[in-house]
N, C-alpha and C. Protein backbone atom coordinates (compact mmCIF):
# COMPACT_ATOMS: atom_id res chain seq x y z
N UNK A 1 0.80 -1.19 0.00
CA UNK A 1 0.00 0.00 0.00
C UNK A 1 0.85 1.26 0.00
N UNK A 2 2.15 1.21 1.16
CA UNK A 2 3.22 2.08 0.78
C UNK A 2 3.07 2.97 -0.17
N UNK A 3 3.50 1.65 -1.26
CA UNK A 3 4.58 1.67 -2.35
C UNK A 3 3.28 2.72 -3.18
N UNK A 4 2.26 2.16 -3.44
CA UNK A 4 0.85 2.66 -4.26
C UNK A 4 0.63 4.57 -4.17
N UNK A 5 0.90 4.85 -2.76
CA UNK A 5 0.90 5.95 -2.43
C UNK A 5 2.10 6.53 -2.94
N UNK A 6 2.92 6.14 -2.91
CA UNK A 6 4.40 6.91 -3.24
C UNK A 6 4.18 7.07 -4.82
N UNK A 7 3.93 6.16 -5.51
CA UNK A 7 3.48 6.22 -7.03
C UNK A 7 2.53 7.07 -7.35
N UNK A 8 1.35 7.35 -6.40
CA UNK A 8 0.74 8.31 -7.44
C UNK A 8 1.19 9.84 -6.82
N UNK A 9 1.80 9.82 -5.63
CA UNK A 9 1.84 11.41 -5.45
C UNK A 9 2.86 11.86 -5.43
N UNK A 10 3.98 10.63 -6.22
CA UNK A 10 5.06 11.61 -6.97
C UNK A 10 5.09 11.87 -8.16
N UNK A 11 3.87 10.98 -9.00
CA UNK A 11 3.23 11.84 -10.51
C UNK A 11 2.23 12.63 -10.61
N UNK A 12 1.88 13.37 -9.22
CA UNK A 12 1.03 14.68 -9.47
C UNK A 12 1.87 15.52 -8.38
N UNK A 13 3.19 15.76 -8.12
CA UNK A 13 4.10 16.68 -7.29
C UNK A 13 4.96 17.59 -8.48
N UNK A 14 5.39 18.44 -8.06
CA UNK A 14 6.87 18.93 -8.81
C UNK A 14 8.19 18.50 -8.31
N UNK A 15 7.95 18.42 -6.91
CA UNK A 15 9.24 17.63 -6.22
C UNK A 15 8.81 16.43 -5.82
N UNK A 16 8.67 15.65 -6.59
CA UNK A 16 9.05 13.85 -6.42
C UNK A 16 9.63 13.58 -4.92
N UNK A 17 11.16 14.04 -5.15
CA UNK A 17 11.99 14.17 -3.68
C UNK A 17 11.48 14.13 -2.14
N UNK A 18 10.59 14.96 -2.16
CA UNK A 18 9.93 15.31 -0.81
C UNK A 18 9.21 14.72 -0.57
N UNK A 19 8.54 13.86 -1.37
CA UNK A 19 7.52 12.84 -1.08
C UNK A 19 7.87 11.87 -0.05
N UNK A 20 6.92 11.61 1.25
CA UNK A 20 7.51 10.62 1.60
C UNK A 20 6.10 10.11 2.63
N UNK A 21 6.14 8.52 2.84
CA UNK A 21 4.96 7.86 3.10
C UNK A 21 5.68 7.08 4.17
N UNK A 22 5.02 7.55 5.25
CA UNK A 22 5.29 6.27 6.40
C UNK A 22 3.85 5.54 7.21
N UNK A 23 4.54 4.88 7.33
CA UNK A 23 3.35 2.96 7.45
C UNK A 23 3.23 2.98 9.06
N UNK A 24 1.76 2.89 9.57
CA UNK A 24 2.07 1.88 10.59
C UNK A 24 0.90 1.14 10.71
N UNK A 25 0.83 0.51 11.79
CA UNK A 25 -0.19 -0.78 12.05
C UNK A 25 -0.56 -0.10 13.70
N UNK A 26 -1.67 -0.21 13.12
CA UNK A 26 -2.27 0.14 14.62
C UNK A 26 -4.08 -0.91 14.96
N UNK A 27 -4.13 -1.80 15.67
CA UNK A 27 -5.50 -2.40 15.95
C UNK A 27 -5.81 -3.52 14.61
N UNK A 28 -4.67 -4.08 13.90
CA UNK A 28 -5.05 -4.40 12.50
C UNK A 28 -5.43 -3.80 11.73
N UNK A 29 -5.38 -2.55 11.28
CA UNK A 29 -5.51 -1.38 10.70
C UNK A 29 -3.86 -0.78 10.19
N UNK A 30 -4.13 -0.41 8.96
CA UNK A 30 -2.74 -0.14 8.53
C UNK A 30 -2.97 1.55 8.40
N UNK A 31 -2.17 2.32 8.75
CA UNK A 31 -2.35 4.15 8.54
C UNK A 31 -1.00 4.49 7.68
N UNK A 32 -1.39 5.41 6.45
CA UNK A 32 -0.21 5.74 6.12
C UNK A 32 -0.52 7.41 6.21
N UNK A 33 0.36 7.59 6.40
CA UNK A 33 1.04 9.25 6.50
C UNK A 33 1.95 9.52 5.42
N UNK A 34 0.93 11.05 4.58
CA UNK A 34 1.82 11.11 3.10
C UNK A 34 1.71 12.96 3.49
N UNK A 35 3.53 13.06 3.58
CA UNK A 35 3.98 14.50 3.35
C UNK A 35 4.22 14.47 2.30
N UNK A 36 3.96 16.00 1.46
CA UNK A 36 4.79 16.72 0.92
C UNK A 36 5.39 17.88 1.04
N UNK A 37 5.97 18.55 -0.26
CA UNK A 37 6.59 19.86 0.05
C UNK A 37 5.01 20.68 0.00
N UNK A 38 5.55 21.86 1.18
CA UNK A 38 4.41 22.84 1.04
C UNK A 38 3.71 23.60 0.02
N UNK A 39 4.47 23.64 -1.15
CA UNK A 39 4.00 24.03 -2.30
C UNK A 39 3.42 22.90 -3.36
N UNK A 40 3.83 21.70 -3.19
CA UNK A 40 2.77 21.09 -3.34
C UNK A 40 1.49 20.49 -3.11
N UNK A 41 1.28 20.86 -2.18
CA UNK A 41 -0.16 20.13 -1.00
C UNK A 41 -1.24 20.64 -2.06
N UNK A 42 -1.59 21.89 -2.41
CA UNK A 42 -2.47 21.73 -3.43
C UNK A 42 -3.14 20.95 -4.51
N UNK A 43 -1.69 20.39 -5.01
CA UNK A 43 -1.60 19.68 -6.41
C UNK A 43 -2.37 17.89 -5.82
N UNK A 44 -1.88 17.62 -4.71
CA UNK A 44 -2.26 16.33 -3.74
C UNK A 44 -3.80 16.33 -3.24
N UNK A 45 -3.99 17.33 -3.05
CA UNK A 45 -5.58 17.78 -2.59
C UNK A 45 -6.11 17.88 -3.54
N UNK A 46 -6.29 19.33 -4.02
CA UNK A 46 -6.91 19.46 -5.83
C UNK A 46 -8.14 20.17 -5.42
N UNK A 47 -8.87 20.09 -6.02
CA UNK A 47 -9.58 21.46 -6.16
C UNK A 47 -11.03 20.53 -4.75
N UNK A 48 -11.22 20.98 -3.71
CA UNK A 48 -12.56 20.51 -2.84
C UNK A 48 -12.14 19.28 -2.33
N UNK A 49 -10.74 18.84 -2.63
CA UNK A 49 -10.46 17.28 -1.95
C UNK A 49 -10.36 16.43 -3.03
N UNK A 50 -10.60 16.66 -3.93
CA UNK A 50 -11.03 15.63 -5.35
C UNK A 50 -10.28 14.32 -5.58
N UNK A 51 -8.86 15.40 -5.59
CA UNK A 51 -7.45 14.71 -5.63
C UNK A 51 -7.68 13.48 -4.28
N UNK A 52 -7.50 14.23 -3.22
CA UNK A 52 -7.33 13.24 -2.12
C UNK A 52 -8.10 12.32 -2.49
N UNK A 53 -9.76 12.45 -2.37
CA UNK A 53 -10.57 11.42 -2.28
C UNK A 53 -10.37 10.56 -3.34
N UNK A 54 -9.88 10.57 -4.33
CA UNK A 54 -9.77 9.64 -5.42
C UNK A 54 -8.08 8.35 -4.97
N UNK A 55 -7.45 9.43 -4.48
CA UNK A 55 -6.48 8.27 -3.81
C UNK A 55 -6.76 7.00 -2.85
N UNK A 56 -7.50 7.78 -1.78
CA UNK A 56 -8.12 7.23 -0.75
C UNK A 56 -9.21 6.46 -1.51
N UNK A 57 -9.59 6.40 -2.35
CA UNK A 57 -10.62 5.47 -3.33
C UNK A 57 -9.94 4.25 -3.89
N UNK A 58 -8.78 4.56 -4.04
CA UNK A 58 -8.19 3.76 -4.90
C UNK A 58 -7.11 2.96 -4.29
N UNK A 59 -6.83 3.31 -3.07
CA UNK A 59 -6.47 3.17 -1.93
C UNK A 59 -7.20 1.98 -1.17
N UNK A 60 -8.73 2.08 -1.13
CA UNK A 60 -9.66 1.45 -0.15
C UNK A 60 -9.71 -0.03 -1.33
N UNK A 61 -9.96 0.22 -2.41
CA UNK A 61 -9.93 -0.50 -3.18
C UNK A 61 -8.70 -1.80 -3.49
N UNK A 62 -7.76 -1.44 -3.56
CA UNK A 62 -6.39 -2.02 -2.72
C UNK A 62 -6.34 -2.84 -1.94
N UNK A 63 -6.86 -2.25 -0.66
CA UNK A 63 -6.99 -2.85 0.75
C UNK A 63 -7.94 -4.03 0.38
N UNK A 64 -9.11 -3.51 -0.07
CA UNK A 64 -10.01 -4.75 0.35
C UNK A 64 -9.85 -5.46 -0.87
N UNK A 65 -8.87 -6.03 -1.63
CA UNK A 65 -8.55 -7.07 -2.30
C UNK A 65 -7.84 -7.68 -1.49
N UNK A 66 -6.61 -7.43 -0.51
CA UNK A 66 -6.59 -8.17 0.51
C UNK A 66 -6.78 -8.03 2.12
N UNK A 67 -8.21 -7.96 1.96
CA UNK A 67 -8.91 -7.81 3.08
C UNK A 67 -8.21 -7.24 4.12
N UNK A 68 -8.07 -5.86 4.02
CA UNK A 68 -6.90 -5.14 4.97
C UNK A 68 -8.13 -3.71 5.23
N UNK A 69 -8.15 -2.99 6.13
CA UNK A 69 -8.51 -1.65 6.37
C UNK A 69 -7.20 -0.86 5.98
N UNK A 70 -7.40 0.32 5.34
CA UNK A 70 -6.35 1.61 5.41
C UNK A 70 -6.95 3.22 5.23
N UNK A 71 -5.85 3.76 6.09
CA UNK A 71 -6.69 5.06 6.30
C UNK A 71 -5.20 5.97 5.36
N UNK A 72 -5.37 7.12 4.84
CA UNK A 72 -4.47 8.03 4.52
C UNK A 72 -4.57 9.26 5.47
N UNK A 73 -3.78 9.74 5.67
CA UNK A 73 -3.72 11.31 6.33
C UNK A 73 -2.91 11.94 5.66
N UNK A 74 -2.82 12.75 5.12
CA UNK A 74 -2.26 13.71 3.60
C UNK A 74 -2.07 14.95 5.21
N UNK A 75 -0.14 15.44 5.51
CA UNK A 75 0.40 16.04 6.31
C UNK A 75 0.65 17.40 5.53
């Protein structure tokens, strides 16, 4: 799931670089935490959340192929 996150929000960043996704496990529940640079947070969000929610869509979708919960928090 990591890896999924790192792929799409270093092809909608300008700095790739700054991207960075950390994992944890909490209750059988997996949480990832995705920074970027401050001038990109826009481009990650998008216009009303759009951006986000479509990750987190595609994201949930992921998970429950192998029956996993995951949450994103975009820092």
């Amino acid at each position: 799931m990591k890896e999924l996150v790192e792929v799409i929000a270093k092809a909608l960043v300008n700095n790739p670089d700054e991207v960075v996704v950390i994992e944890t496990e909490e209750n059988g529940e997996t949480r990832l935490d995705l920074t970027v640079d401050p001038s990109d947070m826009g481009k990650v969000i998008g216009k009303q959340g759009r951006i986000a929610k479509a990750i987190r869509t595609v994201l949930k979708v992921a998970a429950s192929k192998e029956n996993k919960r995951v949450t994103l928090d975009i820092n």
